[in-house]
C-alpha atoms as a PDB file:
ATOM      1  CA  UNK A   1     291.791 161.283  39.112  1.00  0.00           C
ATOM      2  CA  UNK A   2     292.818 162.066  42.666  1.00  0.00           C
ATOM      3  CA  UNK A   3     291.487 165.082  44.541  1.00  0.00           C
ATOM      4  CA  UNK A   4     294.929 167.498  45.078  1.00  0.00           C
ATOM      5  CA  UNK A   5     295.235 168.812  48.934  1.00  0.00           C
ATOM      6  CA  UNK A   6     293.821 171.938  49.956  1.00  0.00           C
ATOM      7  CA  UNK A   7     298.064 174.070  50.708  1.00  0.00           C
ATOM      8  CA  UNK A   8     298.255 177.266  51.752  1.00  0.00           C
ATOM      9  CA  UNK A   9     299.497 180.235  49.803  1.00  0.00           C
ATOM     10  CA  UNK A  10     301.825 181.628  52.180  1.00  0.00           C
ATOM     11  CA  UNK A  11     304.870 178.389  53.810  1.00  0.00           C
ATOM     12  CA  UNK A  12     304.089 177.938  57.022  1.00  0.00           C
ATOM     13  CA  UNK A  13     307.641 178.633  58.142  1.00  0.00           C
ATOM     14  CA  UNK A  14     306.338 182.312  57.692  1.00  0.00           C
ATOM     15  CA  UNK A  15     303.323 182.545  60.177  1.00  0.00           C
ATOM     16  CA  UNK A  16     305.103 184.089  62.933  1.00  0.00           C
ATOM     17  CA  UNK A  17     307.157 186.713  60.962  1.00  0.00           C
ATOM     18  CA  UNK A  18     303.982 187.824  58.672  1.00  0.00           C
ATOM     19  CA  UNK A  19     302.311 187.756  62.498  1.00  0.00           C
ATOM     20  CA  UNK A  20     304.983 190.227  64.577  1.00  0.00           C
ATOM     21  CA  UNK A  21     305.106 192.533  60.958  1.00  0.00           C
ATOM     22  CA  UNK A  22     301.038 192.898  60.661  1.00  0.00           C
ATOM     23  CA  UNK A  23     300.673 193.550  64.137  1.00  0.00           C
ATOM     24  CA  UNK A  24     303.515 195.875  64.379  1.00  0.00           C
ATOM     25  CA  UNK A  25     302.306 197.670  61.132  1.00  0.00           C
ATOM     26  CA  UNK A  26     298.662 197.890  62.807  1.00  0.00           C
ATOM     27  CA  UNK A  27     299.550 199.230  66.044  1.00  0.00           C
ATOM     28  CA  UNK A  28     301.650 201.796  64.396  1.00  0.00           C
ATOM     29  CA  UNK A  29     299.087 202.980  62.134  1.00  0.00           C
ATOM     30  CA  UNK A  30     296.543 202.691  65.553  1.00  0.00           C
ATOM     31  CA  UNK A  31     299.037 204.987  67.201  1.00  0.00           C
ATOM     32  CA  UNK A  32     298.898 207.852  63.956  1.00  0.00           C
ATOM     33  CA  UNK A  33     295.366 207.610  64.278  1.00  0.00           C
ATOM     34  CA  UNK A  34     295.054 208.405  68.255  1.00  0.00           C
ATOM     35  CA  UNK A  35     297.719 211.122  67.686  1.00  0.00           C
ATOM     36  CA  UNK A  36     296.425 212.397  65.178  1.00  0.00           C
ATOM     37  CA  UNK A  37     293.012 212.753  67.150  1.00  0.00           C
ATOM     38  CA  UNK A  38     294.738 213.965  70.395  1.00  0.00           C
ATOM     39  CA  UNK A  39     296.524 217.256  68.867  1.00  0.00           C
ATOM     40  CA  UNK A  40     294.540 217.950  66.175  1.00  0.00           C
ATOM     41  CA  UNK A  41     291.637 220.506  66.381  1.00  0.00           C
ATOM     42  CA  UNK A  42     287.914 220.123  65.979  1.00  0.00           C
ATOM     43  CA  UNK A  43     288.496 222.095  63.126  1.00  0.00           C
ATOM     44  CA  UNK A  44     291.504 221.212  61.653  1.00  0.00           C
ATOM     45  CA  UNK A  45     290.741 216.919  60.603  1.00  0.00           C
ATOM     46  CA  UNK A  46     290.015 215.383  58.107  1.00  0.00           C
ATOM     47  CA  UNK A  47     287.560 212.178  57.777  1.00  0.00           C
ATOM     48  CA  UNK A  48     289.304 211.037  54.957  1.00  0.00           C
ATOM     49  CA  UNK A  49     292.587 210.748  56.505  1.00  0.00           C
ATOM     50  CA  UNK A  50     290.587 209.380  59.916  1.00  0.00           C
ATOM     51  CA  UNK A  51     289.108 206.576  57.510  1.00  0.00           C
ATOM     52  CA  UNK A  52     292.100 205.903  55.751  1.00  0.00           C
ATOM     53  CA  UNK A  53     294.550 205.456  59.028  1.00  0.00           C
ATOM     54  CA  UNK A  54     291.597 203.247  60.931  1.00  0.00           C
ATOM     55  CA  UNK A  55     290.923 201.388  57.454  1.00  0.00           C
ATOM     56  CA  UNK A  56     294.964 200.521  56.988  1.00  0.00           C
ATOM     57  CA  UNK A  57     294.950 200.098  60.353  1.00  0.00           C
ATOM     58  CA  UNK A  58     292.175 197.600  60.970  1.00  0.00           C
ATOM     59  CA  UNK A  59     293.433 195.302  58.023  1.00  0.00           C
ATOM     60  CA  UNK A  60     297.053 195.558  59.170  1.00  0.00           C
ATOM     61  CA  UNK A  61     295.722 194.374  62.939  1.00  0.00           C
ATOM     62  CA  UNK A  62     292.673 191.744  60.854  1.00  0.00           C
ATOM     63  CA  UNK A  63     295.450 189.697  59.275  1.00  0.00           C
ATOM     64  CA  UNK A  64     298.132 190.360  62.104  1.00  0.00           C
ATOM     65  CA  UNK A  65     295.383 188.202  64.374  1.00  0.00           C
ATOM     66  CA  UNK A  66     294.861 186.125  61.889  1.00  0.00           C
ATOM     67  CA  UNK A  67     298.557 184.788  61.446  1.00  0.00           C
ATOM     68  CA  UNK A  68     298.859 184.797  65.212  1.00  0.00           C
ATOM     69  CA  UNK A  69     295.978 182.064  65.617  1.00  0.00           C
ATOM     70  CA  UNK A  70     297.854 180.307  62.500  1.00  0.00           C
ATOM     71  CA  UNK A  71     301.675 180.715  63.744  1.00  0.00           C
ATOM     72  CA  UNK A  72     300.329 179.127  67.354  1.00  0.00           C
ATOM     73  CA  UNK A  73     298.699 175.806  65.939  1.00  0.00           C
ATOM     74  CA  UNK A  74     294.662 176.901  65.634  1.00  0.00           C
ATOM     75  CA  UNK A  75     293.917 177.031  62.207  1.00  0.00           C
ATOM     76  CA  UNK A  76     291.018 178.818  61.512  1.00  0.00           C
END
């Protein structure tokens, strides 16, 4: 019985679309967050919504990197 080839889940045709998208999608969330910060008061925010935007936004930006280093040949 021969050992089957480790294949990834996601073609590889789709490294540098899912890469542009995640990173787009991150900095766009990382841009909500910062205005958010800038023009709301002291007073006014909420740490849930500061988690939430910096969680989404930090996995959107985690994978983003991660399919850039893929889509450019270093497989990591």
């Amino acid at each position: 019985m021969a050992a089957k080839a480790i294949s990834s889940p996601v073609p590889v045709d789709w490294y540098p679309t899912l890469a542009v998208f995640m990173v787009a999608v991150g900095l766009m969330f990382t841009a909500s967050f910062f205005i958010y910060e800038a023009t709301s008061s002291r007073r006014s925010r909420s740490l849930a919504k500061e988690i939430a935007t910096a969680a989404i936004a930090s996995v959107f930006l985690g994978f983003g990197s991660l399919f850039v280093l893929l889509a450019s040949g270093i497989y990591v």
